[in-house]
Every structure is written in C-alpha cells, then in structure tokens.
Protein backbone atom coordinates (compact mmCIF):
# COMPACT_ATOMS: atom_id res chain seq x y z
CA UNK A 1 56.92 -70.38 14.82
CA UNK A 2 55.39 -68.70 18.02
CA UNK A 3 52.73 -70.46 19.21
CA UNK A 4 49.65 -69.58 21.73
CA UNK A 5 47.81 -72.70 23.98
CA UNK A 6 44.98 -71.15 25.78
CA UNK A 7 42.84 -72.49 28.29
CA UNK A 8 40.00 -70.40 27.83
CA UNK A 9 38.26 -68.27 30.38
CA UNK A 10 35.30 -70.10 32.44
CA UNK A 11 33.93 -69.33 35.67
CA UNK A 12 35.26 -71.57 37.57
CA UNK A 13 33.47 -71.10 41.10
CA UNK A 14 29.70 -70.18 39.58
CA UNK A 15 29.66 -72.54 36.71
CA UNK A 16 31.88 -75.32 37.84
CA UNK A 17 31.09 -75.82 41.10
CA UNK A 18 27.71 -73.91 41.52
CA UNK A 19 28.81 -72.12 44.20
CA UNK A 20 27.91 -67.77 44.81
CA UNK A 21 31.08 -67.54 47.08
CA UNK A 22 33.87 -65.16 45.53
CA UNK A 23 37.28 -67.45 46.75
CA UNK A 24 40.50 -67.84 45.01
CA UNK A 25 40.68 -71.51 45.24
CA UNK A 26 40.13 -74.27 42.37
CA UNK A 27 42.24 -73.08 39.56
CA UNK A 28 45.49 -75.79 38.60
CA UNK A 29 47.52 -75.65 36.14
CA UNK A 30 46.14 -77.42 32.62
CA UNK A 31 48.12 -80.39 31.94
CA UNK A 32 46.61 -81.11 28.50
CA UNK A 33 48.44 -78.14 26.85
CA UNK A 34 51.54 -78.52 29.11
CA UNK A 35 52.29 -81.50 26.85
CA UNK A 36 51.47 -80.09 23.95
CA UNK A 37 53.48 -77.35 24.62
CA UNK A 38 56.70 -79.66 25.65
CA UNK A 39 56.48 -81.51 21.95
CA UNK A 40 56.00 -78.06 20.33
CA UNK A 41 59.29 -76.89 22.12
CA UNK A 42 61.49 -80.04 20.77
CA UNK A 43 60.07 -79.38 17.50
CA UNK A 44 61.50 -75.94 17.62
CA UNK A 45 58.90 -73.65 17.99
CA UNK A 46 58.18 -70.73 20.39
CA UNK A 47 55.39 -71.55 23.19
CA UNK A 48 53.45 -69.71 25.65
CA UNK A 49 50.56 -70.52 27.90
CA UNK A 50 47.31 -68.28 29.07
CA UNK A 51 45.49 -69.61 31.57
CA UNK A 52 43.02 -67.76 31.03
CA UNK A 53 40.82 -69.03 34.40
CA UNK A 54 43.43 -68.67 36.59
CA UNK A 55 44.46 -65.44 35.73
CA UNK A 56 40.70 -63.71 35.17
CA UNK A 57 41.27 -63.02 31.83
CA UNK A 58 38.66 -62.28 29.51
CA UNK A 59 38.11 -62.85 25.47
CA UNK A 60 39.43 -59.62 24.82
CA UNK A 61 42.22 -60.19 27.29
CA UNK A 62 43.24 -63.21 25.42
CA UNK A 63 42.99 -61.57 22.13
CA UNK A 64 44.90 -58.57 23.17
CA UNK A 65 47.89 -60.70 24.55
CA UNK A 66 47.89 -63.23 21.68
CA UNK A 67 48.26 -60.37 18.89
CA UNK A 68 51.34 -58.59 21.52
CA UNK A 69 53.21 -61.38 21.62
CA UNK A 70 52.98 -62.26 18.15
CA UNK A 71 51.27 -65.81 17.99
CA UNK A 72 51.21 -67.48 14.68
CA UNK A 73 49.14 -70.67 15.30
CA UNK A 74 46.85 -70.89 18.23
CA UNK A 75 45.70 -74.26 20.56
CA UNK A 76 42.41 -74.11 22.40
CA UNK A 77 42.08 -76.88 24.81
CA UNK A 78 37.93 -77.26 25.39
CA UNK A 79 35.92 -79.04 28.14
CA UNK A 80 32.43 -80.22 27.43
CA UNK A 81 31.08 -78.12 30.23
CA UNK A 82 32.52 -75.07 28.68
CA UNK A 83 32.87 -75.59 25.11
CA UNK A 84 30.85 -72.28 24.21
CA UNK A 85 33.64 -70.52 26.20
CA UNK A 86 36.19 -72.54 24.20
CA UNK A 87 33.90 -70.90 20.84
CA UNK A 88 33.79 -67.52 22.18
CA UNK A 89 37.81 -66.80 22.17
CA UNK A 90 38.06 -68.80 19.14
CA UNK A 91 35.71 -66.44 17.79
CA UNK A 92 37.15 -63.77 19.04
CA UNK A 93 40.50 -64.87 17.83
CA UNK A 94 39.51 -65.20 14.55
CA UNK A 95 38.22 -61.76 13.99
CA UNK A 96 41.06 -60.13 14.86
CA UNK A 97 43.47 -62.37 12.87
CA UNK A 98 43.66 -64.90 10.37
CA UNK A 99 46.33 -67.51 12.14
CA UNK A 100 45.25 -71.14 12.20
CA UNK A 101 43.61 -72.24 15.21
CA UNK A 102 43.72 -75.37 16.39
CA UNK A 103 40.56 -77.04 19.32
CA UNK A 104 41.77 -80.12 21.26
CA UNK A 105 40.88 -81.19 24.81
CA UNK A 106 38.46 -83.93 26.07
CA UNK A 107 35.41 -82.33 23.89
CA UNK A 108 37.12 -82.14 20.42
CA UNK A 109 38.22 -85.98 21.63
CA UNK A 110 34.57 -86.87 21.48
CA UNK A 111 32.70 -84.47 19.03
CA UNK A 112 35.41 -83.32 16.17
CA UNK A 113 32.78 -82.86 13.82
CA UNK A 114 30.68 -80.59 16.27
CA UNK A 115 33.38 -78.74 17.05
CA UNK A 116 34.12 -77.98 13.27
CA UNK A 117 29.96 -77.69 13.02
CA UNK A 118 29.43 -75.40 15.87
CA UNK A 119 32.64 -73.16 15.80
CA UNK A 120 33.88 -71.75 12.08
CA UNK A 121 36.11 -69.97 13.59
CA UNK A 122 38.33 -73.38 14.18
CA UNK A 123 40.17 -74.97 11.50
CA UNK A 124 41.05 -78.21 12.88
CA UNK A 125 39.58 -80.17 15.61
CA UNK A 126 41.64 -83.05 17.52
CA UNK A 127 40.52 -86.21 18.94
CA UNK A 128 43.52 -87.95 18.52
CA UNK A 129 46.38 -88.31 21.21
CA UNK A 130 47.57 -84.56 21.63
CA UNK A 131 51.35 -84.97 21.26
CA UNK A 132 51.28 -87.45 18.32
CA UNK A 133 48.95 -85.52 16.50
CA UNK A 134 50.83 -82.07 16.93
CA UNK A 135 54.16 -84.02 15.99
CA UNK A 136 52.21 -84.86 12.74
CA UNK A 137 50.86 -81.05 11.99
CA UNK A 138 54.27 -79.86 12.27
CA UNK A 139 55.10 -79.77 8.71
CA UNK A 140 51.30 -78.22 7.64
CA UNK A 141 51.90 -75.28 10.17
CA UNK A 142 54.91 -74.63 8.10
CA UNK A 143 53.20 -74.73 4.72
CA UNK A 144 49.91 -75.10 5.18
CA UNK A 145 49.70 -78.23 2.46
CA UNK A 146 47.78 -81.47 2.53
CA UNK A 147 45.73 -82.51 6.01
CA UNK A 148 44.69 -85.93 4.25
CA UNK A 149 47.60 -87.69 5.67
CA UNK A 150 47.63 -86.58 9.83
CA UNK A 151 45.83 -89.06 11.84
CA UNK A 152 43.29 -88.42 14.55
CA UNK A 153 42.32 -85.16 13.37
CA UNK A 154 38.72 -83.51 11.60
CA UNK A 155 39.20 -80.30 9.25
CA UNK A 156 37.35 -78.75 6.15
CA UNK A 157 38.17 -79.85 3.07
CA UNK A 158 38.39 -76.83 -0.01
CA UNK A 159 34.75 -77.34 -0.46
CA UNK A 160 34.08 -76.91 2.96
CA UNK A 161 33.21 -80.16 4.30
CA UNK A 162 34.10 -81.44 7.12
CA UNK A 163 36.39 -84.29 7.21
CA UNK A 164 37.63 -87.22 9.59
CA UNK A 165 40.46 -88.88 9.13
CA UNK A 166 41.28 -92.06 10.83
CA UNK A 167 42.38 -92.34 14.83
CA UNK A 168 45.75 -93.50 14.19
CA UNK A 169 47.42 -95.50 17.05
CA UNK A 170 47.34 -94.65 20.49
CA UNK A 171 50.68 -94.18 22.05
CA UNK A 172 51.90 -97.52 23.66
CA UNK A 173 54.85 -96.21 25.92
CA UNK A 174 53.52 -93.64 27.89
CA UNK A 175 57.13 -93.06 29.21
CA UNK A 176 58.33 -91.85 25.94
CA UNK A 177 56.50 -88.84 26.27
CA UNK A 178 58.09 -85.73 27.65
CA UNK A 179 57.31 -83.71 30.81
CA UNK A 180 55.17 -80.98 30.72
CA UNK A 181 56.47 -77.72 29.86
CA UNK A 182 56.33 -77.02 33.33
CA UNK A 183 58.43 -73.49 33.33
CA UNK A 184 55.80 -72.07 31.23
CA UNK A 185 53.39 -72.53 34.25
CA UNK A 186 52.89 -69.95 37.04
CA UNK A 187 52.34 -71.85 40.43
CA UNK A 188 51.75 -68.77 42.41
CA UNK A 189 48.23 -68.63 40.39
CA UNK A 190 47.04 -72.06 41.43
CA UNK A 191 45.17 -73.28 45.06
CA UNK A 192 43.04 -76.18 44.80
CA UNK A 193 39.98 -76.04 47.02
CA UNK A 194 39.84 -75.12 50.72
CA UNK A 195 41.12 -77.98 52.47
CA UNK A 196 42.24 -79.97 49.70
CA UNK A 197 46.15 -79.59 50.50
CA UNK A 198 48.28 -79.42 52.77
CA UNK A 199 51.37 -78.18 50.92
CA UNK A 200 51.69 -75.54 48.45
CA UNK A 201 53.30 -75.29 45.47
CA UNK A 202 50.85 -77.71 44.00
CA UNK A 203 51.20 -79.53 41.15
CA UNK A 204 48.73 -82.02 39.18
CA UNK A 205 50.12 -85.24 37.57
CA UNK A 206 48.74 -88.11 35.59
CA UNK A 207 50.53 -91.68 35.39
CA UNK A 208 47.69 -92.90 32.89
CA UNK A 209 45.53 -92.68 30.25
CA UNK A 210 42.24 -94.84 29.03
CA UNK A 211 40.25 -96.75 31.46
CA UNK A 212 39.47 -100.35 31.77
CA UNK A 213 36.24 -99.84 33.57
CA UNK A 214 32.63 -98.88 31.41
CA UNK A 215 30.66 -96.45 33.49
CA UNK A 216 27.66 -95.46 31.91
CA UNK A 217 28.61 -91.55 32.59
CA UNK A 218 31.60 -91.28 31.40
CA UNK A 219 33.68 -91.14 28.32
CA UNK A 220 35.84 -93.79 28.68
CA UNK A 221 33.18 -96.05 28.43
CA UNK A 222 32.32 -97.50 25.22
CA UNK A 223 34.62 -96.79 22.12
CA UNK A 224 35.43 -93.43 23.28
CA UNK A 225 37.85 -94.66 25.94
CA UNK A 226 41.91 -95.32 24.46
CA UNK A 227 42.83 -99.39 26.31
CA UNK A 228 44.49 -98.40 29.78
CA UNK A 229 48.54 -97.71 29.69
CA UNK A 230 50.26 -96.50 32.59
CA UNK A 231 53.69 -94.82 33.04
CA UNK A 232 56.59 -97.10 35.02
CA UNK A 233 56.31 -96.03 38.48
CA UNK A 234 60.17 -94.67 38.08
CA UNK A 235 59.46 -92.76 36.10
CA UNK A 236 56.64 -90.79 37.78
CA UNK A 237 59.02 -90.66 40.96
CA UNK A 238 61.24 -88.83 38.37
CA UNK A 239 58.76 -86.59 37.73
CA UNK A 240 58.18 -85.70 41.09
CA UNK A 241 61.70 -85.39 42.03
CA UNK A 242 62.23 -82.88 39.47
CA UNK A 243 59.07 -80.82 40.34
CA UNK A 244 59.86 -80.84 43.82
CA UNK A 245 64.40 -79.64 42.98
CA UNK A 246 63.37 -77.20 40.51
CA UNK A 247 60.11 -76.25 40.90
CA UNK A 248 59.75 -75.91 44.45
CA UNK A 249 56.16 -78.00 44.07
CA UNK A 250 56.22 -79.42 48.04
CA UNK A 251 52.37 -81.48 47.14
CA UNK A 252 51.26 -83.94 44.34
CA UNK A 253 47.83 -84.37 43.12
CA UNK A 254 47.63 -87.13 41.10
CA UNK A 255 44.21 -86.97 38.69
CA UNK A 256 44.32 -90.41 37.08
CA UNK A 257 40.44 -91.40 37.09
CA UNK A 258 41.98 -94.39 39.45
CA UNK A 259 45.07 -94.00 40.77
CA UNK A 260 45.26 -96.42 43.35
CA UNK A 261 44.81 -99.99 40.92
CA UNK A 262 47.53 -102.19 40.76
CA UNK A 263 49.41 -103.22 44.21
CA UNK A 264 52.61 -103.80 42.31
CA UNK A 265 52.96 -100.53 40.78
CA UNK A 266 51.81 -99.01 43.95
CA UNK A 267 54.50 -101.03 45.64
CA UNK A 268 57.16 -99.79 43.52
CA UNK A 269 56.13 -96.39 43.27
CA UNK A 270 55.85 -96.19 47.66
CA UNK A 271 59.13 -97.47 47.55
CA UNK A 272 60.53 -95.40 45.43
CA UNK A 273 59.16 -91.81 46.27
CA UNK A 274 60.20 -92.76 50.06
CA UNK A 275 63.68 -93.04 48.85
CA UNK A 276 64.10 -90.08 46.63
CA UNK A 277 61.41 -87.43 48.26
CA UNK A 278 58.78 -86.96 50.99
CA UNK A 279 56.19 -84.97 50.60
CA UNK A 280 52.06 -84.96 51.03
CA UNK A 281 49.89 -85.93 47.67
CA UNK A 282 46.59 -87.37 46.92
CA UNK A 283 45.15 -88.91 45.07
CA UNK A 284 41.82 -90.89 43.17
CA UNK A 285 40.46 -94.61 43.72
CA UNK A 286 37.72 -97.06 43.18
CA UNK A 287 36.40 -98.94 45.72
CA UNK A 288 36.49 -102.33 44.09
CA UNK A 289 40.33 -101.68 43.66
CA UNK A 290 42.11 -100.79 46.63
CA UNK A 291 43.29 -102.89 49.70
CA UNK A 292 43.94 -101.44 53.33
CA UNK A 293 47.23 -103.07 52.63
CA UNK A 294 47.48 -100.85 49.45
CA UNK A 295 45.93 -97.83 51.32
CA UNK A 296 48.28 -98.43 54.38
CA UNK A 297 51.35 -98.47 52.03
CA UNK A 298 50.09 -95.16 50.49
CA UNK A 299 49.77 -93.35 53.26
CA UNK A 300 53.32 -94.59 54.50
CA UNK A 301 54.98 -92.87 51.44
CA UNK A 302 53.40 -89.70 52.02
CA UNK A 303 49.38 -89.64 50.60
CA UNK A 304 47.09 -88.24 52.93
CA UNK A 305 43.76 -88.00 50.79
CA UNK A 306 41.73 -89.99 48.52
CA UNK A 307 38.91 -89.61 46.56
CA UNK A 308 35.89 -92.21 46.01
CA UNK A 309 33.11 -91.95 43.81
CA UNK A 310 30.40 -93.11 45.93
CA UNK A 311 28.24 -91.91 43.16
CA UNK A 312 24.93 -93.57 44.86
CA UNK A 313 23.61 -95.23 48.18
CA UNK A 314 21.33 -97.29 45.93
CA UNK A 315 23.02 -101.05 44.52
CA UNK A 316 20.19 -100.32 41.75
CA UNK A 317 21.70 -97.41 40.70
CA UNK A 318 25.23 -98.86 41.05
CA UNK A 319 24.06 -101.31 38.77
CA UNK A 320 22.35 -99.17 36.14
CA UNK A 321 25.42 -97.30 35.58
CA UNK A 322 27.49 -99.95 35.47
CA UNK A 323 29.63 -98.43 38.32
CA UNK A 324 31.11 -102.43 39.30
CA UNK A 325 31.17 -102.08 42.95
CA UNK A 326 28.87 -102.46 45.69
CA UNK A 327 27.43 -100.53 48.86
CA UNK A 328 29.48 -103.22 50.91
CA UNK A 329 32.73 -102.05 49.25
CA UNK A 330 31.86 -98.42 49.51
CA UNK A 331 32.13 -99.12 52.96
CA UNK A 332 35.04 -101.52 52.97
CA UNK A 333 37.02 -99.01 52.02
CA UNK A 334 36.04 -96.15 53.31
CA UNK A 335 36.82 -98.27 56.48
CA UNK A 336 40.19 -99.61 55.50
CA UNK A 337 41.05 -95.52 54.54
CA UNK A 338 40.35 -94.36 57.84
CA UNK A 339 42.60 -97.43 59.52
CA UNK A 340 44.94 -95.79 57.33
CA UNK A 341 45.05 -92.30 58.54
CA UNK A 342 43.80 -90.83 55.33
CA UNK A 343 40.98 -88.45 54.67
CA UNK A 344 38.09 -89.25 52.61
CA UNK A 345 36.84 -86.51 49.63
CA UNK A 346 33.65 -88.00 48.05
CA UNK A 347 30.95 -87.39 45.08
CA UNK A 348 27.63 -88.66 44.70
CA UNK A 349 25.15 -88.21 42.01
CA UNK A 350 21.38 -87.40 42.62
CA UNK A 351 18.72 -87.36 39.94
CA UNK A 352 19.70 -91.16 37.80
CA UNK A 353 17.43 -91.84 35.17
CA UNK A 354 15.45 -94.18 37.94
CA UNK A 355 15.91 -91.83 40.64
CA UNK A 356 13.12 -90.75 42.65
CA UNK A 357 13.53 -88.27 45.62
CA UNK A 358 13.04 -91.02 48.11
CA UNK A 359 15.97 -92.82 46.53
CA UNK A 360 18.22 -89.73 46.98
CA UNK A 361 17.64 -89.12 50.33
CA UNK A 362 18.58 -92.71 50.96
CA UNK A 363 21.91 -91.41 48.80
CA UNK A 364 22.36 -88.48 51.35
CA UNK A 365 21.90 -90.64 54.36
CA UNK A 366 24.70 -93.17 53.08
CA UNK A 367 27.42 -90.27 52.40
CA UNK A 368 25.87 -89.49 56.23
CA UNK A 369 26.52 -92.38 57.69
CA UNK A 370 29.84 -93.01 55.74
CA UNK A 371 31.14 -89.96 56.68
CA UNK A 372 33.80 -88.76 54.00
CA UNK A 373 35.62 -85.77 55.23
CA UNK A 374 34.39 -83.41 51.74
CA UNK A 375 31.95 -84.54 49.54
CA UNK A 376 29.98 -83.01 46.42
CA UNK A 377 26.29 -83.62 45.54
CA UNK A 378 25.88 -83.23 41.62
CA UNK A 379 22.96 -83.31 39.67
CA UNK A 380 23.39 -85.96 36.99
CA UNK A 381 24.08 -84.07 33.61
CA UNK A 382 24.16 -87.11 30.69
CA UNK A 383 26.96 -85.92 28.84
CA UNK A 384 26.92 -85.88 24.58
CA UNK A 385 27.94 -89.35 23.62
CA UNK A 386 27.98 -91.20 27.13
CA UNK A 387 25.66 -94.26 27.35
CA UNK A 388 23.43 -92.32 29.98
CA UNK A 389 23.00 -89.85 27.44
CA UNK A 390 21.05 -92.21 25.77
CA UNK A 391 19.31 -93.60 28.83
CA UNK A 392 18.56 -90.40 29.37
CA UNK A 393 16.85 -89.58 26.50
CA UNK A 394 14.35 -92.67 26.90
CA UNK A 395 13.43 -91.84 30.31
CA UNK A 396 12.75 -88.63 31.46
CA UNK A 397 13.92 -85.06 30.55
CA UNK A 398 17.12 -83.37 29.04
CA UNK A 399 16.52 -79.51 29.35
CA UNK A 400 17.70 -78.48 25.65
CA UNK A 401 19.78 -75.24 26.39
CA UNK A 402 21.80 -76.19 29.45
CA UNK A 403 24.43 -78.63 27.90
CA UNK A 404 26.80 -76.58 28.36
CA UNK A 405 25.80 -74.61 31.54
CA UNK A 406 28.52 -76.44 33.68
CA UNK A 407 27.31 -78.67 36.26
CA UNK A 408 25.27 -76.04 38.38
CA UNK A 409 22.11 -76.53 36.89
CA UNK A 410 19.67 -79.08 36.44
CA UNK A 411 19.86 -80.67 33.16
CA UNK A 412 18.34 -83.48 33.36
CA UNK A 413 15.07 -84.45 35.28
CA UNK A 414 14.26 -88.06 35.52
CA UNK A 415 10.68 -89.04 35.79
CA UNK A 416 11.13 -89.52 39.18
CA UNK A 417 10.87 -85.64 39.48
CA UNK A 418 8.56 -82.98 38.86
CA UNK A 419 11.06 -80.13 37.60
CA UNK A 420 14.14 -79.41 37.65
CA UNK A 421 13.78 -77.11 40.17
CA UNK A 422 13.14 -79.88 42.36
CA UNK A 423 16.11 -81.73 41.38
CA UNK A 424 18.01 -78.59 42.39
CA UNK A 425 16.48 -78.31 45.37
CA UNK A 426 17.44 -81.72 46.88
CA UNK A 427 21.28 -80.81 45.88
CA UNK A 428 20.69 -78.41 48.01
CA UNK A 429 19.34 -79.67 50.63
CA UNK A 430 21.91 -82.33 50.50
CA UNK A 431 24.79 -79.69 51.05
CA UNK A 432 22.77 -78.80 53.86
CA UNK A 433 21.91 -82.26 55.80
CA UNK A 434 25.58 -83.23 55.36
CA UNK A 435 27.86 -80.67 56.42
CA UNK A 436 25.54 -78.90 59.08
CA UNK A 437 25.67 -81.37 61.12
CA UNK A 438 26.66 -80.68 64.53
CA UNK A 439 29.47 -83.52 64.41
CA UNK A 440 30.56 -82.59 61.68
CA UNK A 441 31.11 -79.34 62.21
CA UNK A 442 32.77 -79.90 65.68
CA UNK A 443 35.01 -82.75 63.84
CA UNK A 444 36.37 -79.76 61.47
CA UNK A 445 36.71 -77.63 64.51
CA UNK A 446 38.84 -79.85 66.70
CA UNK A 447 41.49 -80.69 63.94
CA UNK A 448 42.48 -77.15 63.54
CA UNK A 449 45.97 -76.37 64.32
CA UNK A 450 46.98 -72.98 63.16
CA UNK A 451 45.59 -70.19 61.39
CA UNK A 452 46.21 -71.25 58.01
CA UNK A 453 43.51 -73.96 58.95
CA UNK A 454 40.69 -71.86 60.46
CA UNK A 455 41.33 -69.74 57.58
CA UNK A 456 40.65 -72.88 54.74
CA UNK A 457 37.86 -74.01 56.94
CA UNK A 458 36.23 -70.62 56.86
CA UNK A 459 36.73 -69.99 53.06
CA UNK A 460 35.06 -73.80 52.61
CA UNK A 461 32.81 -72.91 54.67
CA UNK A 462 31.77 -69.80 52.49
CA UNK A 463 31.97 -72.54 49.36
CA UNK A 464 29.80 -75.12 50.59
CA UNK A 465 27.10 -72.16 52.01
CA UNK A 466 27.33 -70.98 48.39
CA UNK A 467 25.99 -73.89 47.18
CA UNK A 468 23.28 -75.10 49.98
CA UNK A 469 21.64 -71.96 49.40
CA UNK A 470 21.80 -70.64 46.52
C-alpha cells in the first residue's frame, strides 16, 4: 500500500517564532513521521514524506502531490500550535478523495477526542506510541475491519461516536526501534536558525522519550507524560555514525527535552562518539542536572551549544511552575558552560499567571546579566491540558480565539497586566534591551571569522529586529 506522512504547511517564521523577517532558516526534518515511516517500510508498504514547511507547499500543493503519486492511506503529524493547519489539509484531503487518514503527533497524543471532534475529515486519531500503534493498524489498512482491538488509538464507531480505546503499553526498549527513514528526507531543505550550527548537513536526533520532571507548562507533566526511557548510548553513536557515512550529516542536534542527565550515559556516549566520529552537535539541559565535569566532557567529544530554560529571573515563579531549580543554579551553570567553552541559547517566559511587569523586567535583567549567547522571550501561552492551563483559567485571562495562533501572540494576560497588548509589548521590548546592547553586539562582532559568519549574524540580526519591532 502507498502511503503519504505529511507535515503540514505552517508558517514557520510569522507564526512560530513571531518574527516579520523573510529568512530560510528554522525548518528540520520531522522526526515523528520518520519513524513512522521506517515501521511502515518493514511492514511492506510504499512511503513518502512532504514536508510541507520546508518546502512552501500549500493545501492544494499537498493535495495535488498526494493524488499524483497515488497515496492510499494518509498520516498527518499535528502540533498544538498549528493544529488548524493540521485540519485544513486534512480537509482538503478529504474532499478530493476518500482514503483513510490518519492524525498523530504531540496534539492527537493529548486531545484524540478533539481531534476526532474538531476535524471530520480524520478517521483515526493517535495518542499512543506512533510505531506500535501503526504496527497494530496494519492489518485494518488492509481490510478496513474491526478498530476495537488496536491500542492507543480514538476513532468513530458505525454510529458515529467517538471512541477511546485503552493506551496500551509504552515501549520499554527504546533500542528496538528502527532508524528513521532517513533517505526519504531531503537535507538540502533544512537550516536551523542563524547561528545555531556550525556544520551543515544537519540532522535532529532524540535518545529519549517521557520526562521525569512535572513542569506546570508542559505535557509531560501530569499523566500525559510516558515514565522516562532512554536509548543505550551505543546505540545513538550508531546512529550518528551512520548519518554522518551515508548521509553526509557533518552536525547533530539532539532535541531530547534534557539531554544532558545522567553522567554515566554521558560518559559512555563521549567516549564512544570520540572513537567512532567527530563532529559539532548540541544539545538541551536543565540546570539542576548538569555538572561542569559533565559539561567539560561534552564539549571534549565535540558539543559546542546548549540550551537552558531559564524560563524566569523570579524563584516565585520557578516555584509556581514547578520548574525544580533555582536562580543560584541558573547561574551555576551557566558558569560551569562557559568554563567549558560552550555557548549558551536560552528561553524565558514573561506574563506567569503572578506576573506583573515589574517582575518581568527583573526576568529581562537576569537573562542580562547572565548573558546567554541567543535567547527567546515568549509570552506564556497555557497550553490545552497542561496544569497552567488551569492556573490560568483561575487567574487572569485566556484570549478565546488565539489557541492556536502559534506563540506570536498574546494569549494569555495575567492580572498583572492590563491587555494583551501590553504583554506583547514587554516581549518586545525585551528583544530590544537584550540584544542591543552595545556589548553584545560588539561580542557577536569580534567572533566573526569568515563570511559565512557575518552572513548568519546579519540574517539573525534581521530575525531578532523582526520580532523587537514588530
């Protein structure tokens, strides 16, 4: 059977990062349906991927190129933040042909019955584990007979009701999973932000799934988070190996949630990358987690960057969403990074149910006097389902309408605030206070080397500017 995995189209630079600049930059490949489509291709069938972002494609686009090839099932992998994008080609999909279609991704994880509410056009939504789930649906895309028995998976019954079946077990050996199909990907499409590598071919990876922490703002918290399971260090170094021999990937961006955890595995993973391949990668960490020894032995097997929610200069804040660390480690290991030799990218959060303006400008003037190399300002959006969704509903405002607006928009105003408006106008401003500074500026300046630099610092430059004044 020939099927279709779309990642449907979204505005990447406007929506997702807020930003009026017109760059190439931001788009990598979608892992989610790159392991879908691996366990589709040892269960025989025919797969191909549109990446539908990366390439500019529209719903028509996607429609017209679905029907050419000859799909017979279609996957739509959906993001909160874009979920009526993730509708619209479904839609779209559906009037031109009767084929199944099939919504997974991190919103059909949480909401399977809104999907299945708020989209007819989708016959099954998924919020069990991806590859297990597809394993299980092999034999109904054949013949189309009883969904009663396929775990972790919502669909309409002949009466058209919605039904959810149980989760079914998470999968305990991460290792046992195959690769991503990663010759159905085009590399020359994807460039991660200006100044976020060093090395291109690029290629994401993930050596995890679940989290153990419970941060009020995110889905892993609370019974929407799978227990933590990581893959054996060898056999991520395998994975790199083989994207770097055939694949000609020469950087690694690793998007576990936290990456740098566990010392052992870290030790065994450094150790083993050093003796098979070097090459630049980056990656994501918690404060409360990582050592300078850990961050030292990083940066000795070839990581140059990591990423720390900050989230807040407030320990109040910290506190109310149940981040677990403190300003002192914020600055412990923003510290032990730099002893390291490794840059610094950053986010913060303005606008926490709490939050008044004088509270985030004590927020800007910690990522000031911390000093990360990027950083992002975001206005808090309370996602469907998180616990500060429903903090957020007993204490100040959720605009109704902008759910799914991306994250450029206020859509949430604490009482703290007047208007949203004003919450959008201290993101600003914080774009603004931080990187037009004079020494930070000059820093940028007197680390470029070659072209290729200036040319990354001007297109961030263009990025950032999009944002601060928009």
């Amino acid at each position: 059977m020939k099927i279709i995995l779309i990642a449907p189209p979204y505005d990447l630079m406007g929506r997702g990062y807020g930003t009026k600049a017109k760059i190439k930059y931001g788009h990598m490949p979608p892992l989610g349906i790159g392991y879908i489509a691996a366990v589709l291709l040892q269960l025989g069938h025919d797969v191909k991927i549109i990446d539908a972002p990366a390439r500019g494609c529209f719903d028509d686009d996607v429609v017209r190129e679905t029907l050419a090839w000859g799909a017979e099932a279609a996957g739509i992998s959906a993001m909160t933040a874009s979920a009526d994008s993730a509708y619209s080609v479904a839609s779209a999909l559906r009037a031109a042909s009767p084929m199944p279609i099939i919504m997974g991704g991190p919103h059909s994880v949480c909401f399977p019955e809104k999907v299945l509410a708020d989209c007819p056009a989708v016959d099954i939504s998924v919020f069990g584990e991806g590859e297990t789930v597809m394993a299980a649906l092999n034999g109904w895309l054949a013949d189309k007979g009883s969904l009663a028995g396929v775990d972790g998976i919502c669909y309409r019954d002949e009466n058209g009701n919605v039904v959810r079946n149980k989760l079914g077990e998470s999968i305990a050996d991460l290792d046992s999973i195959p690769s991503p199909a990663w010759h159905l990907y085009d590399f020359s499409l994807y460039r991660s932000l200006p100044g976020q590598n060093r090395a291109f071919p690029v290629a994401p990876l993930i050596t995890s799934r679940g989290c153990p922490y419970r941060c009020t703002f995110c889905f892993q918290a609370g019974n929407k988070s799978a227990r933590y399971r990581r893959h054996s260090p060898q056999r991520i170094v395998s994975e790199i190996e083989n994207l770097y021999k055939n694949f000609g990937i020469r950087e690694v961006m690793f998007w576990d949630d936290t990456f740098a955890m566990n010392i052992d595995w870290m030790e065994t993973f450094c150790a083993g990358l050093k003796a098979k391949v070097r090459l630049p990668w980056s990656c994501y960490g918690r404060v409360n987690t990582v050592s300078e020894k850990m961050l030292k032995l990083m940066a000795g097997a070839g990581c140059w960057n990591i990423f720390y929610g900050y989230e807040t200069g407030s320990q109040k804040m910290l506190d109310l969403i149940q981040k677990g660390t403190t300003i002192e480690q914020c600055v412990a290991a923003t510290k032990w990074a730099r002893r390291a030799g490794l840059q610094i990218r950053a986010s913060f959060m303005l606008a926490l149910p709490g939050e008044t303006p004088e509270m985030a400008r004590q927020t800007i003037a910690f990522a000031i006097q911390l000093d990360p190399d990027y950083v992002q300002f975001l206005p808090t959006y309370p996602e469907y389902g998180t616990v500060l969704y429903e903090q957020a509903l007993k204490e100040g405002k959720i605009t109704r309408g902008l759910e799914y607006k991306g994250r450029t928009r206020a859509a949430y105003v604490p009482d703290g605030y007047a208007s949203a408006e004003e919450v959008e106008k201290m993101v600003r401003y914080a774009y603004r206070k931080f990187y037009l500074r004079f020494s930070y500026v000059w820093g940028r300046l007197r680390t470029v080397r070659k072209f290729s630099d200036l040319k990354a610092y001007y297109d961030g430059l263009k990025f950032i500017l999009g944002i601060a004044f928009k």
